[in-house]
PDB file of N, CA and C in Angstrom:
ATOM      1  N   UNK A   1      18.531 -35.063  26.486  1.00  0.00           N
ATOM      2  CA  UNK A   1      19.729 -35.319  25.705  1.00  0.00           C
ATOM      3  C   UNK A   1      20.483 -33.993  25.541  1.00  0.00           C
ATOM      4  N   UNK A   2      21.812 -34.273  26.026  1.00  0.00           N
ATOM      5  CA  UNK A   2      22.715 -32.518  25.084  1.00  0.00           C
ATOM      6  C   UNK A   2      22.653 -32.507  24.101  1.00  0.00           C
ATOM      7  N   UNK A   3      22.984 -31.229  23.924  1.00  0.00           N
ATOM      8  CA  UNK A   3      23.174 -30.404  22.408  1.00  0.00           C
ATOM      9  C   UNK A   3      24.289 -31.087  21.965  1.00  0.00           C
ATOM     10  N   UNK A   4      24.978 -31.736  22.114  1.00  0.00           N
ATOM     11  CA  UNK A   4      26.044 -32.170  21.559  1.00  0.00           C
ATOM     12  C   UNK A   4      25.872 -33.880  20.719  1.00  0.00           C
ATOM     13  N   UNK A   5      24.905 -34.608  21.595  1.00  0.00           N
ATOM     14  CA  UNK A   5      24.365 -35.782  21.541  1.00  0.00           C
ATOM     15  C   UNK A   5      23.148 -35.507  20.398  1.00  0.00           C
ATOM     16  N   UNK A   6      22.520 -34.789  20.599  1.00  0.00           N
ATOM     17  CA  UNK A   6      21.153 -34.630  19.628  1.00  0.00           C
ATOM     18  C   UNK A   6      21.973 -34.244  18.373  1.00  0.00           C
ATOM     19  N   UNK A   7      22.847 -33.184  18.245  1.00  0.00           N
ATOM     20  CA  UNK A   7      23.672 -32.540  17.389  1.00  0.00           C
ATOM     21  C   UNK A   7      24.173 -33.501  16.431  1.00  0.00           C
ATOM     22  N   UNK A   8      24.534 -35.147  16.844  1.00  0.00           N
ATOM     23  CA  UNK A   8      25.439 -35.863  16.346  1.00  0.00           C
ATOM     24  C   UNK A   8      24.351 -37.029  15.795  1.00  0.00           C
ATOM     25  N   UNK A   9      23.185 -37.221  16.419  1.00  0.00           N
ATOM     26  CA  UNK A   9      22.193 -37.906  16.127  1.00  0.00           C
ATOM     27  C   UNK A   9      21.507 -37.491  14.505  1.00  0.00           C
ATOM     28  N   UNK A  10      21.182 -36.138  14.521  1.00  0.00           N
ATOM     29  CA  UNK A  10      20.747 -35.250  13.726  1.00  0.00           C
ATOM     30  C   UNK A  10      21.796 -35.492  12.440  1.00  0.00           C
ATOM     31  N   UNK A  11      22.800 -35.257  12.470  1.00  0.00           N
ATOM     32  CA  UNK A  11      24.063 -35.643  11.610  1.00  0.00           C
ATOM     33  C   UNK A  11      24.042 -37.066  11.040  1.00  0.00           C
ATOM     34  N   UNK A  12      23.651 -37.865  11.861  1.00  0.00           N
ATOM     35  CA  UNK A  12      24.095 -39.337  11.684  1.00  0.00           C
ATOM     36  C   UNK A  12      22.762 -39.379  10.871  1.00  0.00           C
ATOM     37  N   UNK A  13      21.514 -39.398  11.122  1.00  0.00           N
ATOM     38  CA  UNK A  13      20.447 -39.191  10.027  1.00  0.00           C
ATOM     39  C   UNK A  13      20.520 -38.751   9.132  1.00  0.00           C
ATOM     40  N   UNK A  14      21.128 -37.148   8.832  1.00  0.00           N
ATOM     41  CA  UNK A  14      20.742 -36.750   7.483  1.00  0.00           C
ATOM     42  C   UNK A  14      22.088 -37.838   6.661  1.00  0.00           C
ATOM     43  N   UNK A  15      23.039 -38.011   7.073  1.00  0.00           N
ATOM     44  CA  UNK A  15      24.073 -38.606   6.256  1.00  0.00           C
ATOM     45  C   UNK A  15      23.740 -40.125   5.847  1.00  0.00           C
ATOM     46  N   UNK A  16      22.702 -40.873   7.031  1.00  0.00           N
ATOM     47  CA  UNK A  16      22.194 -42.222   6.563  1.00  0.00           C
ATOM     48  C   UNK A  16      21.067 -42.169   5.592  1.00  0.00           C
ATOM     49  N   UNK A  17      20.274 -40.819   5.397  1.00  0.00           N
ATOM     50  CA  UNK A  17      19.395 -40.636   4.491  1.00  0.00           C
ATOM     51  C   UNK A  17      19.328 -41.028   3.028  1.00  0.00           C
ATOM     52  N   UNK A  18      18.831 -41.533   2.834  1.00  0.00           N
ATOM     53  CA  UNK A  18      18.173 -42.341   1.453  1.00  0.00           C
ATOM     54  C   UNK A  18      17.461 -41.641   0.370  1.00  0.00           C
ATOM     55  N   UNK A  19      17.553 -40.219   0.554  1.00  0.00           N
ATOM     56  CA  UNK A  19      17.024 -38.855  -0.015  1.00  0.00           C
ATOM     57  C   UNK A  19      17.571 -38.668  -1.106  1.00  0.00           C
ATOM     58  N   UNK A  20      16.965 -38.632  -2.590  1.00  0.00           N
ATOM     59  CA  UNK A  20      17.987 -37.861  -3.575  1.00  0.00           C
ATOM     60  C   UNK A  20      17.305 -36.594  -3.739  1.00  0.00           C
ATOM     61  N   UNK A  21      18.006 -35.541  -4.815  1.00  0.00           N
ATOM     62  CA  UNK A  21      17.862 -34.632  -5.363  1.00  0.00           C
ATOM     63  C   UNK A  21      17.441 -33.184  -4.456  1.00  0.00           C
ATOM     64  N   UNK A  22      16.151 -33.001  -4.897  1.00  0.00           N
ATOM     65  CA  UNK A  22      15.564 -31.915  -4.037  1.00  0.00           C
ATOM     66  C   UNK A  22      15.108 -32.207  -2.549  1.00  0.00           C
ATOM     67  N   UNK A  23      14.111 -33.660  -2.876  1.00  0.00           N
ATOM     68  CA  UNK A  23      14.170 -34.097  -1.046  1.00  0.00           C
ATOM     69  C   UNK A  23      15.903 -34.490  -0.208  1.00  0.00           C
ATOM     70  N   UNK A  24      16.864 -34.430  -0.493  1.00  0.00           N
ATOM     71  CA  UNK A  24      18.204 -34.235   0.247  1.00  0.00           C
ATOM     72  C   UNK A  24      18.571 -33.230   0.332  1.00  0.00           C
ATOM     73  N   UNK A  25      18.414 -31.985  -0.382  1.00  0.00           N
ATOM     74  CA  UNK A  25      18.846 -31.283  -0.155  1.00  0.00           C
ATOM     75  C   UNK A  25      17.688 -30.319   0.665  1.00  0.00           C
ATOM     76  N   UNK A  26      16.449 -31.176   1.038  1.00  0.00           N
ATOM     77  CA  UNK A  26      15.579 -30.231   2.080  1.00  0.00           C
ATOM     78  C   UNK A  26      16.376 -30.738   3.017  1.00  0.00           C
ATOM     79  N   UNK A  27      16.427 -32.417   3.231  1.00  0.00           N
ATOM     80  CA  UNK A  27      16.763 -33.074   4.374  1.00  0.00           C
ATOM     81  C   UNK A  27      17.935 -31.968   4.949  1.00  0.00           C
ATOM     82  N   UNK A  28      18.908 -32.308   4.272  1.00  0.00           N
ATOM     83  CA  UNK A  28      20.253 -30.891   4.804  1.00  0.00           C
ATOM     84  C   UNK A  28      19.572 -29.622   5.083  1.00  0.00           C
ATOM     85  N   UNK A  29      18.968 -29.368   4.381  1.00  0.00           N
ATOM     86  CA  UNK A  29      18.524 -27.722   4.972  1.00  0.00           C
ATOM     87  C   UNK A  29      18.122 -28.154   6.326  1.00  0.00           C
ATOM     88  N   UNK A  30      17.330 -28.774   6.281  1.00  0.00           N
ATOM     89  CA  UNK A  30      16.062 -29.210   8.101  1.00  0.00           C
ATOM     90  C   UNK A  30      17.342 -29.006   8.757  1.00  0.00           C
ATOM     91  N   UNK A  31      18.221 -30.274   8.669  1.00  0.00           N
ATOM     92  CA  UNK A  31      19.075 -30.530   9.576  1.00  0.00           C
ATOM     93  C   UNK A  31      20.226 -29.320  10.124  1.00  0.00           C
ATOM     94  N   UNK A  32      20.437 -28.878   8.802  1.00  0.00           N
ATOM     95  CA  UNK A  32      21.397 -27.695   9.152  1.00  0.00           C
ATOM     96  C   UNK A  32      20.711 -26.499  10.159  1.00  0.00           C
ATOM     97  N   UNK A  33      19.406 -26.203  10.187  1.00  0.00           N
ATOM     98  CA  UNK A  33      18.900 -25.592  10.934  1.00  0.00           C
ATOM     99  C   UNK A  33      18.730 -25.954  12.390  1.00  0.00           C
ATOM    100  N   UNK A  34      17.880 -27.227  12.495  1.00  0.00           N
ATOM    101  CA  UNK A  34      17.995 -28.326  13.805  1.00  0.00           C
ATOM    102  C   UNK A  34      19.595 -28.020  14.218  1.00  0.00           C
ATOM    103  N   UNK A  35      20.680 -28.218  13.762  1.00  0.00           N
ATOM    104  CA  UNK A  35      21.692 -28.370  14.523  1.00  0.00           C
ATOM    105  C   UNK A  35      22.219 -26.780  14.702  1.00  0.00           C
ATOM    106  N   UNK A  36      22.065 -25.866  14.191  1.00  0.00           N
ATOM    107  CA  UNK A  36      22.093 -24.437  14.097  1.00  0.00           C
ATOM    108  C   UNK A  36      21.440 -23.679  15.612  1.00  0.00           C
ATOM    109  N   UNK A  37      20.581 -24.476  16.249  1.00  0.00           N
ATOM    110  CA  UNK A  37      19.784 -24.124  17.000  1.00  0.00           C
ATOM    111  C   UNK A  37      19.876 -25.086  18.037  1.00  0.00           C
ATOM    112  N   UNK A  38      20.841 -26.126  18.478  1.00  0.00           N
ATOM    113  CA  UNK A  38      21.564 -26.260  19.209  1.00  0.00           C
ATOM    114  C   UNK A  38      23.184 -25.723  19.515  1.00  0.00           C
ATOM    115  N   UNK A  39      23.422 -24.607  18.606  1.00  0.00           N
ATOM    116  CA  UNK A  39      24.384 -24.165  18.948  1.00  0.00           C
ATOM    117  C   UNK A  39      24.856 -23.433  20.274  1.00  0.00           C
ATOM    118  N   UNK A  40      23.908 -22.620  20.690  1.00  0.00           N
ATOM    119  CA  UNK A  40      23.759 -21.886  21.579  1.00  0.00           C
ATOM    120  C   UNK A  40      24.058 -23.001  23.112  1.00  0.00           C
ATOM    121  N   UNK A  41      23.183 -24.097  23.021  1.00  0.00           N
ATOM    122  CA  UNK A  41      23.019 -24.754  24.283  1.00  0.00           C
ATOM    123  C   UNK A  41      24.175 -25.400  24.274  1.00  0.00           C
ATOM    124  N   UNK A  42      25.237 -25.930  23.348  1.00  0.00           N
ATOM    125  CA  UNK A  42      26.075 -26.711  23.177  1.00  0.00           C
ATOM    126  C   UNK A  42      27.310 -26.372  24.395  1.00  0.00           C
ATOM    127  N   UNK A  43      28.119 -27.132  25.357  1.00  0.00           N
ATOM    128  CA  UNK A  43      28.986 -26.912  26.385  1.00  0.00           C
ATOM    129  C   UNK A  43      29.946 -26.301  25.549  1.00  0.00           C
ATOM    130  N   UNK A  44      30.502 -24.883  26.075  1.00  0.00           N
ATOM    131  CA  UNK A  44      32.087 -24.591  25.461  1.00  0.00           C
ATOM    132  C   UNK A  44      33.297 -25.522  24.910  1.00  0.00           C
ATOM    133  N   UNK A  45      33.015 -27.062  25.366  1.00  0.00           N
ATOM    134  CA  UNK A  45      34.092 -27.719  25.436  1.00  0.00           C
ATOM    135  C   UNK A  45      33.476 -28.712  23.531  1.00  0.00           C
ATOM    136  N   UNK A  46      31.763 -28.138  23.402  1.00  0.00           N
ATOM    137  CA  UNK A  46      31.331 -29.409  22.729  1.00  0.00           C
ATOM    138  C   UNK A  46      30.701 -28.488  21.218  1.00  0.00           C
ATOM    139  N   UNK A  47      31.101 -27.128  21.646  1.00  0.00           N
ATOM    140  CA  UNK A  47      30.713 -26.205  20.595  1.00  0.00           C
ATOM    141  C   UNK A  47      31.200 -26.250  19.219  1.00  0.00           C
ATOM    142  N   UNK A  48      32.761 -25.985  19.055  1.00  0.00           N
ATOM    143  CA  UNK A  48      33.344 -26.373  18.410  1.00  0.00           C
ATOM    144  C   UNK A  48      32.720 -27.859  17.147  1.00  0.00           C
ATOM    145  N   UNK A  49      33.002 -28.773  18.105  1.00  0.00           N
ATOM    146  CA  UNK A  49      32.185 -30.132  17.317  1.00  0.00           C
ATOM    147  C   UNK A  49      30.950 -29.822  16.684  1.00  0.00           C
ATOM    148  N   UNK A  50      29.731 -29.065  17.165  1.00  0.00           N
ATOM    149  CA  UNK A  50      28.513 -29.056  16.688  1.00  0.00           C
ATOM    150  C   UNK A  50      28.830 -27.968  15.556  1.00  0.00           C
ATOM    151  N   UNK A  51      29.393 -27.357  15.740  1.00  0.00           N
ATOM    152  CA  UNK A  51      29.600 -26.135  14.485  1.00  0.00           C
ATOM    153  C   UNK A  51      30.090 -26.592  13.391  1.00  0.00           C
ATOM    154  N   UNK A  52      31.285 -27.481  13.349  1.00  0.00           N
ATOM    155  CA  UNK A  52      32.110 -28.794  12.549  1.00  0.00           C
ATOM    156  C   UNK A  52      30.529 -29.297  12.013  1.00  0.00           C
ATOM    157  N   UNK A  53      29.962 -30.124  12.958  1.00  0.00           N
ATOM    158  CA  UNK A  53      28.933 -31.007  12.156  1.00  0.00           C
ATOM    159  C   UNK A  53      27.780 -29.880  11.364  1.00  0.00           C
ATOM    160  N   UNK A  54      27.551 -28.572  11.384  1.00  0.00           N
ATOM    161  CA  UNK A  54      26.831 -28.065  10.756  1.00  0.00           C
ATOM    162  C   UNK A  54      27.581 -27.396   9.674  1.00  0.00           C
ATOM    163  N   UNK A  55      29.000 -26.955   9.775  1.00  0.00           N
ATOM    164  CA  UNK A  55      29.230 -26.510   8.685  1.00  0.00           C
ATOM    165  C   UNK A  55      29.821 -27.833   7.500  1.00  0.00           C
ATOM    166  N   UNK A  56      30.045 -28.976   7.725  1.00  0.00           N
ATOM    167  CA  UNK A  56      29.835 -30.343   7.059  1.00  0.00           C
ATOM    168  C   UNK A  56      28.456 -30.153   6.460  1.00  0.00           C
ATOM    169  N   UNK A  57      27.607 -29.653   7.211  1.00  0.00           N
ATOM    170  CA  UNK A  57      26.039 -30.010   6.652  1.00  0.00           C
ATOM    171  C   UNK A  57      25.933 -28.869   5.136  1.00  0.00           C
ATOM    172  N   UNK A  58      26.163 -27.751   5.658  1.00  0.00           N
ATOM    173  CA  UNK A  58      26.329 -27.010   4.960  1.00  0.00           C
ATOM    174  C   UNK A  58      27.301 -26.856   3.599  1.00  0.00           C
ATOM    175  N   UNK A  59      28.472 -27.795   3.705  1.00  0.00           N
ATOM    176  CA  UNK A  59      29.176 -27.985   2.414  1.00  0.00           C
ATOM    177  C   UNK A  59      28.888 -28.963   1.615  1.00  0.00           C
ATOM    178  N   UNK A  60      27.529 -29.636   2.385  1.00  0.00           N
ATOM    179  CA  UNK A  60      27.116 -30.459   0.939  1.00  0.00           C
ATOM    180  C   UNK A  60      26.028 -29.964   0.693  1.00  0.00           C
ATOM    181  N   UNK A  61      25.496 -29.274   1.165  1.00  0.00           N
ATOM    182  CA  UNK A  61      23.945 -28.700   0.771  1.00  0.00           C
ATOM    183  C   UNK A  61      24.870 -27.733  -0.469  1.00  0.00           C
ATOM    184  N   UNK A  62      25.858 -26.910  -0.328  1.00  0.00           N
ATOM    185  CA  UNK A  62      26.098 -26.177  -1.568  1.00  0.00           C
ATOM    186  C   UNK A  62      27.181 -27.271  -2.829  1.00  0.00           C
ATOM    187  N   UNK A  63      27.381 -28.347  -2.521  1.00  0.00           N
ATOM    188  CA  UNK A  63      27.872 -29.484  -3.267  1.00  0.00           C
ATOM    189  C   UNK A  63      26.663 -29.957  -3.895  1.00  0.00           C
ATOM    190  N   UNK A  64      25.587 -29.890  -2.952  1.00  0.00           N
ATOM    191  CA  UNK A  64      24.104 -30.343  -3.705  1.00  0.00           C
ATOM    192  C   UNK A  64      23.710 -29.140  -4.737  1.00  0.00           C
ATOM    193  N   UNK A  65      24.068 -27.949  -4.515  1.00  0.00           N
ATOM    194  CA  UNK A  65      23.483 -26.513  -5.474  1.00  0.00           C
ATOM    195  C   UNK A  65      23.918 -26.763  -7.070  1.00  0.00           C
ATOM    196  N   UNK A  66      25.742 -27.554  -7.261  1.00  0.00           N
ATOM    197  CA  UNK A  66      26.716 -27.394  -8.100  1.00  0.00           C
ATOM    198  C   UNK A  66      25.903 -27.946  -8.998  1.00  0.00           C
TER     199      UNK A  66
END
């Protein structure tokens, strides 16, 4: 699977997640990392998008801090 496909899979999980409190805001951490580490492999054309879906990940993990 691409980095771009796994990237969006990964996304589509943590956001269907059923997680409150501290277990959601691990879930986002995992994920933000998982997709952090497809950045690199991601096509020039598909980079952009995966960075979008991690920094999304990342503005609710600190929406989860508030």
């Amino acid at each position: 699977m691409d980095a771009y496909r796994e990237a969006q899979r990964l996304y589509a999980e943590a956001m269907l997640s059923t997680a409150t409190g501290q277990e959601r805001t691990a879930v986002l951490q995992q994920t933000l990392q998982r997709i952090g580490e497809l950045v690199p492999a991601a096509t020039p054309g598909d980079k952009a998008a995966v960075l979008l879906m991690n920094s999304s990940i990342a503005e609710l993990i600190a929406g989860e801090a508030r």
